[in-house]
C-alpha atoms as a PDB file:
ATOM      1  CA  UNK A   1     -37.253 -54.670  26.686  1.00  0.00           C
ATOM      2  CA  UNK A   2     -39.570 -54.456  23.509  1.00  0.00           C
ATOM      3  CA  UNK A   3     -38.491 -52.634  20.288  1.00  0.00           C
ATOM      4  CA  UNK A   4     -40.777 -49.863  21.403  1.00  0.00           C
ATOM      5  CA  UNK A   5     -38.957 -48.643  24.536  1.00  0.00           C
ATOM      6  CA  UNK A   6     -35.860 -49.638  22.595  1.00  0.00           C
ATOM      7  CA  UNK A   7     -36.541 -47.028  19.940  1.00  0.00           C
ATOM      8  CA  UNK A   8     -37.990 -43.982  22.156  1.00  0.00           C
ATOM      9  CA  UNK A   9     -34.675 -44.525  24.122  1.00  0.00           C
ATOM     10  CA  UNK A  10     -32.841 -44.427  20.764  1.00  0.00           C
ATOM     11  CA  UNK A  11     -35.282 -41.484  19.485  1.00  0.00           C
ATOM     12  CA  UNK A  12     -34.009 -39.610  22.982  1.00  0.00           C
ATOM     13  CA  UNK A  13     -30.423 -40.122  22.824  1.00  0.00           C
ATOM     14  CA  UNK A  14     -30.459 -39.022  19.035  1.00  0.00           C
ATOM     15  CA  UNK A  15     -32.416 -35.910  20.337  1.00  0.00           C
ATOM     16  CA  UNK A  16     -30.174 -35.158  23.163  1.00  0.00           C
ATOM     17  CA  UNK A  17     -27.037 -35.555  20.841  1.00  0.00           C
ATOM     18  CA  UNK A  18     -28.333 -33.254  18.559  1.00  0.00           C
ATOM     19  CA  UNK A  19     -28.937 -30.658  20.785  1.00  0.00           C
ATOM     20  CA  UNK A  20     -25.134 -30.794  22.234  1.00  0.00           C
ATOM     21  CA  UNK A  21     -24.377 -30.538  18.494  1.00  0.00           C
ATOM     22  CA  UNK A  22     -26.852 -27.211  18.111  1.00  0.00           C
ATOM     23  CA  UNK A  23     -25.274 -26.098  20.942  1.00  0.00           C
ATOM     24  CA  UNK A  24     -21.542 -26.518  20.399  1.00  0.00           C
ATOM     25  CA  UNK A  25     -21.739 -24.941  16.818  1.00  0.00           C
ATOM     26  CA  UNK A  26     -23.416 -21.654  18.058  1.00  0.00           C
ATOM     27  CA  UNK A  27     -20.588 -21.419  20.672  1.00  0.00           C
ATOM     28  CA  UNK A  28     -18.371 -21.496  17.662  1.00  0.00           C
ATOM     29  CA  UNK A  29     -20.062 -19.300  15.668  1.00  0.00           C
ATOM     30  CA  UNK A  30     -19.784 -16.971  18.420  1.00  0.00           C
ATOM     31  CA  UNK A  31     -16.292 -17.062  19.451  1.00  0.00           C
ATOM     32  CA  UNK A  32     -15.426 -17.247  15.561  1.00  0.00           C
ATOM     33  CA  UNK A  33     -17.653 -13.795  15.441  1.00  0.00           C
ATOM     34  CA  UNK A  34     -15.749 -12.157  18.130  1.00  0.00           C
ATOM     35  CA  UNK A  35     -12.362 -13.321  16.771  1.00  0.00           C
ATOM     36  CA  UNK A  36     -13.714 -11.699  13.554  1.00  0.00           C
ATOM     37  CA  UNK A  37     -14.737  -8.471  15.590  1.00  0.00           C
ATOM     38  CA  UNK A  38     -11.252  -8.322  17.687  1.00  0.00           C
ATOM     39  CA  UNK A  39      -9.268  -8.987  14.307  1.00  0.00           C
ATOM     40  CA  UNK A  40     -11.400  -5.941  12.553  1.00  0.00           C
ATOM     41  CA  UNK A  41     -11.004  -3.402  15.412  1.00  0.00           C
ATOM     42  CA  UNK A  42      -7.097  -5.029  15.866  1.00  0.00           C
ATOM     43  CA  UNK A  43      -6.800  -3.346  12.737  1.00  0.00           C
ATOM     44  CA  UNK A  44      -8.776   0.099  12.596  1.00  0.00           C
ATOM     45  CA  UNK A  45      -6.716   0.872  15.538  1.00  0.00           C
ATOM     46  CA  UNK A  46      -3.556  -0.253  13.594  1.00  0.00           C
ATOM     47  CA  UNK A  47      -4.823   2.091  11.013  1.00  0.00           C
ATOM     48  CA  UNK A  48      -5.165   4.697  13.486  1.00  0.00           C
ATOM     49  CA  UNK A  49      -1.773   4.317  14.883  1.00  0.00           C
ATOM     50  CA  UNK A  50      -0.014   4.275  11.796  1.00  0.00           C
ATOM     51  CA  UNK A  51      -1.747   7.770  11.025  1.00  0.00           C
ATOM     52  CA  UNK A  52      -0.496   8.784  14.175  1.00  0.00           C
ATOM     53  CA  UNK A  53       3.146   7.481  13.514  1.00  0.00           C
ATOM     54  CA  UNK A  54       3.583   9.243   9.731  1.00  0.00           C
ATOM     55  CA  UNK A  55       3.947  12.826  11.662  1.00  0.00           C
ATOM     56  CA  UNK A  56       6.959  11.045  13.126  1.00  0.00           C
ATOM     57  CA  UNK A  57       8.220   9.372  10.430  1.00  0.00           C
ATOM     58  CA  UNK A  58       7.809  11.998   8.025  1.00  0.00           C
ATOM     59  CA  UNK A  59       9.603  15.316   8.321  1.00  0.00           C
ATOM     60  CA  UNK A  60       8.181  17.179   5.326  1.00  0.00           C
ATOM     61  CA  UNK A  61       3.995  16.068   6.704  1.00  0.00           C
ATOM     62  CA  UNK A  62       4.723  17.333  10.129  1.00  0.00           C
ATOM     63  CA  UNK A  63       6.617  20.580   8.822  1.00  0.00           C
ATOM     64  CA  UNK A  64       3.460  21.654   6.300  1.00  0.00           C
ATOM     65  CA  UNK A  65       1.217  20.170   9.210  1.00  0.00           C
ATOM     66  CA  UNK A  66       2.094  22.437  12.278  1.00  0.00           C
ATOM     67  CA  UNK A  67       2.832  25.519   9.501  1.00  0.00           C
ATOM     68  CA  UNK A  68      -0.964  25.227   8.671  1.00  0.00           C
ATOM     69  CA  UNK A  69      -3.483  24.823  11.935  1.00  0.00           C
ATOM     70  CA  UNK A  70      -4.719  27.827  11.211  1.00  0.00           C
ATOM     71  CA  UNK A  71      -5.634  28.273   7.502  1.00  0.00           C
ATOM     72  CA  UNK A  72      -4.619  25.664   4.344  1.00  0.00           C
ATOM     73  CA  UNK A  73      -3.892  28.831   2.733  1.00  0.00           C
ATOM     74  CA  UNK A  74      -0.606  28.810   4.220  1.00  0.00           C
ATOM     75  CA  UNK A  75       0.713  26.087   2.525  1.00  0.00           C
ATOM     76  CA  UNK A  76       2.222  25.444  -1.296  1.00  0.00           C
ATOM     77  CA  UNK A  77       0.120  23.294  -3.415  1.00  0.00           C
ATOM     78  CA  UNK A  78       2.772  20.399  -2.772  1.00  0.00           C
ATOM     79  CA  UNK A  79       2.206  20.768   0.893  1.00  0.00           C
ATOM     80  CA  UNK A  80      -1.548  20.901   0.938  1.00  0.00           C
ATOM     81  CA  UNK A  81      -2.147  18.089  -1.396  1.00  0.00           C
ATOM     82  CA  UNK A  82       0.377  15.853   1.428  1.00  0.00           C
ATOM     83  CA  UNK A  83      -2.317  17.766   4.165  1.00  0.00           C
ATOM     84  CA  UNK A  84      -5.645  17.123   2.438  1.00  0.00           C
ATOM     85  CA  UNK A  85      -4.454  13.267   1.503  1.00  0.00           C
ATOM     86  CA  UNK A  86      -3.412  12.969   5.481  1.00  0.00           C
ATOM     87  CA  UNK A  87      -7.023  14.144   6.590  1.00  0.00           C
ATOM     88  CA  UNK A  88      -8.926  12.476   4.124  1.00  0.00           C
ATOM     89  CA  UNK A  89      -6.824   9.163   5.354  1.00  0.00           C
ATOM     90  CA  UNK A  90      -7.484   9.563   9.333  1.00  0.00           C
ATOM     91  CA  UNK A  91     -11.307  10.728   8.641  1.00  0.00           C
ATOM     92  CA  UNK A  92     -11.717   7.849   6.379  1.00  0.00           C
ATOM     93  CA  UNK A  93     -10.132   5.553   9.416  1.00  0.00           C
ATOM     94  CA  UNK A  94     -12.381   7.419  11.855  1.00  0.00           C
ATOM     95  CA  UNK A  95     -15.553   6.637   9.278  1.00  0.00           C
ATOM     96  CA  UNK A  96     -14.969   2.730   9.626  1.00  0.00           C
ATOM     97  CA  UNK A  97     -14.298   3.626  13.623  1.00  0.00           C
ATOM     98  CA  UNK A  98     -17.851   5.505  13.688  1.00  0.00           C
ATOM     99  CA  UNK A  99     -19.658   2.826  11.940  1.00  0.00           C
ATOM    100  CA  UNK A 100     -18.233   0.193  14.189  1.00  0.00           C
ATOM    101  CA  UNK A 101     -19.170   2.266  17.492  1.00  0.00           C
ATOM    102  CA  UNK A 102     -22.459   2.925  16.333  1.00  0.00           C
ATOM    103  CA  UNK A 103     -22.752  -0.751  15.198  1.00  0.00           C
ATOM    104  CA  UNK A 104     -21.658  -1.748  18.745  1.00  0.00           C
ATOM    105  CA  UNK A 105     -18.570  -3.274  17.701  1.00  0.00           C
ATOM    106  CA  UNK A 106     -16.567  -0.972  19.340  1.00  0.00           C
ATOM    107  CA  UNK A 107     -16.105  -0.947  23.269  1.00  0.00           C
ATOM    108  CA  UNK A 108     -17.025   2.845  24.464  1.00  0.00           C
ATOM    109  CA  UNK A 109     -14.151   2.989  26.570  1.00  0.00           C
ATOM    110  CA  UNK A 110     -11.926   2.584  23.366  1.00  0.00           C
ATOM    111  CA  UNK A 111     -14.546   5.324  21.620  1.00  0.00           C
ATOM    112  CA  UNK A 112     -14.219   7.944  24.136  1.00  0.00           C
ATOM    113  CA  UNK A 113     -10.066   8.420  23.374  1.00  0.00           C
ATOM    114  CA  UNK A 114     -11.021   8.066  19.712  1.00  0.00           C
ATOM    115  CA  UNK A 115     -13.677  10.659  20.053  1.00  0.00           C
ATOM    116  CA  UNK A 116     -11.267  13.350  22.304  1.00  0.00           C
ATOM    117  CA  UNK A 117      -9.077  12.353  19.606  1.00  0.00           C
ATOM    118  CA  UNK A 118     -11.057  13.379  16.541  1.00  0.00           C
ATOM    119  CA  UNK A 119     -12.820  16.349  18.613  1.00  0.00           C
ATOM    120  CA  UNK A 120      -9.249  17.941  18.630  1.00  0.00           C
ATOM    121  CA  UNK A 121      -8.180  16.944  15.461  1.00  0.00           C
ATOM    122  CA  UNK A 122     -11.770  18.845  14.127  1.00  0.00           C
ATOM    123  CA  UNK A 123     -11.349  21.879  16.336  1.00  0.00           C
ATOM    124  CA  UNK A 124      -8.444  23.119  13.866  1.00  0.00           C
ATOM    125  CA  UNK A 125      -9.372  25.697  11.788  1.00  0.00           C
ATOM    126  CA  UNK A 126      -7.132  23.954   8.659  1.00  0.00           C
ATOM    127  CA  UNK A 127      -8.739  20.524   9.458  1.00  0.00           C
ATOM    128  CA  UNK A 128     -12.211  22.853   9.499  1.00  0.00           C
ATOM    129  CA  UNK A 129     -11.476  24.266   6.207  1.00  0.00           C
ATOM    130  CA  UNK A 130     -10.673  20.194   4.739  1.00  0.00           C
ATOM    131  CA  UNK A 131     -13.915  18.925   6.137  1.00  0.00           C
ATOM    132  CA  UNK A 132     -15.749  22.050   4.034  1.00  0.00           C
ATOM    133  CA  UNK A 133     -14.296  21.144   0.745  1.00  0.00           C
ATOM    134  CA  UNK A 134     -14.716  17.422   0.739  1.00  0.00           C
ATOM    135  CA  UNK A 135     -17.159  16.493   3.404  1.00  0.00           C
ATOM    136  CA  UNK A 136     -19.015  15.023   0.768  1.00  0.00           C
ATOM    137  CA  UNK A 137     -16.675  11.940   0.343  1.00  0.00           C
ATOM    138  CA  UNK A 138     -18.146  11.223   3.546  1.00  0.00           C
ATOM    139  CA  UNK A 139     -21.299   9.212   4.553  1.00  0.00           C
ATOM    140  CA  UNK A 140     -24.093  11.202   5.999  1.00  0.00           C
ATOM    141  CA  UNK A 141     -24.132   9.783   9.764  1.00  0.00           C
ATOM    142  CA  UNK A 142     -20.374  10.306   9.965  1.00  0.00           C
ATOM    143  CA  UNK A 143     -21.101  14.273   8.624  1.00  0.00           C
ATOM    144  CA  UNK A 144     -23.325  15.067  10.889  1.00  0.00           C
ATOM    145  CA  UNK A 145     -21.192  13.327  13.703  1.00  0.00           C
ATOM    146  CA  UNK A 146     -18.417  15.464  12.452  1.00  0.00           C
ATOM    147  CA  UNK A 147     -20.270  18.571  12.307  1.00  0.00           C
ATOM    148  CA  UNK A 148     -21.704  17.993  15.665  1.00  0.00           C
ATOM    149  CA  UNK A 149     -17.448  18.038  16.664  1.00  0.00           C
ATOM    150  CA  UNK A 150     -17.236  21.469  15.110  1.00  0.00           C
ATOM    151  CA  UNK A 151     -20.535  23.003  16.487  1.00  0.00           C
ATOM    152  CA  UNK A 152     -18.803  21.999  19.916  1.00  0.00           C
ATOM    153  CA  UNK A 153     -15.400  22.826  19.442  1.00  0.00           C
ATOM    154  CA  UNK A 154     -13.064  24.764  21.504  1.00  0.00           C
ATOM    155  CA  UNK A 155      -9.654  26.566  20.911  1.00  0.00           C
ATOM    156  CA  UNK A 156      -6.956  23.998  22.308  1.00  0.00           C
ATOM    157  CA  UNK A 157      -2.979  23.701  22.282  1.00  0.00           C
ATOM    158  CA  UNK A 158      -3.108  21.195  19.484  1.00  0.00           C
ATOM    159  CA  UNK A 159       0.658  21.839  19.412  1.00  0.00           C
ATOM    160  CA  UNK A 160       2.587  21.876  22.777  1.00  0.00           C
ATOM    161  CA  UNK A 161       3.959  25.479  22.680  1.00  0.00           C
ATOM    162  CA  UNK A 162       1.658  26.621  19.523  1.00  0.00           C
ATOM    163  CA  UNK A 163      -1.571  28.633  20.248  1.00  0.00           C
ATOM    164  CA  UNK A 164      -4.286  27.310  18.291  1.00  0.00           C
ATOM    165  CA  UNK A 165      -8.039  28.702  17.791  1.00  0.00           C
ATOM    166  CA  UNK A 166     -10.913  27.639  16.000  1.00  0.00           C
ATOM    167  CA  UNK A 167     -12.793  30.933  15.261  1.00  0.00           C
END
């Protein structure tokens, strides 16, 4: 064997182990990027549950919560700054949610119960009368999402045994 076929063989085998290398490390990057994605979505929905969870673990939020569906201007000063800071926390939750769904980092099967979710939550007339007054701390995809929730909303039972309507 001459130097020549010596060093293509070398030149190949150099080429060939690069391209394992190439493709290795974008495997990595890859599953590192969806580790990244589950750990960011892991905790939006944490988020979401713990918003979820402070009606249970907090007597006073649920009491000026269900006392106010219907109009804000049922409740004390005390009890609608605990309301407004409770809504302005789950919408900002469901903002990060929104840009992730729209960004296609969230799965649309885990949208859709978020969505039903938030389509409730905006059919209130209370949570209606929030989203008027500080919409604006909002980006302007995730208003007009929200708006799109109101245009469409209908009068549910929000609470079991509690009519509810949105007019």
């Amino acid at each position: 064997m001459n130097w020549d076929a010596i060093s293509a063989v070398a030149e190949t085998v150099s080429a060939v182990g690069v391209i394992v290398t190439l493709l290795y490390l974008a495997i990595q990057i890859r599953l590192s990027r969806m580790e990244t994605r589950h750990a960011s979505i892991d905790r939006l929905v944490e988020m979401w549950s713990s918003y979820l969870g402070t009606y249970a673990t907090n007597p006073q939020l649920a009491a000026a919560a269900t006392k106010s569906p219907e109009d804000i201007g049922n409740l004390d000063m005390a009890e609608r700054a605990m309301v407004f800071a409770h809504f302005g926390r789950i919408l900002r939750v469901s903002e990060a949610m929104y840009v992730h769904y729209r960004d296609g980092s969230i799965d649309h099967d885990l949208w859709e119960g978020i969505d039903a979710c938030l389509s409730d939550i905006m059919s209130l007339r209370a949570t209606q009368q929030y989203w008027k007054i500080r919409q604006r701390w909002f980006s302007g995809a995730f208003r007009k999402y929200v708006d799109s929730l109101i245009d469409n909303a209908e009068p549910i039972d929000f609470y079991p045994g509690q009519t509810t309507t949105s007019d």
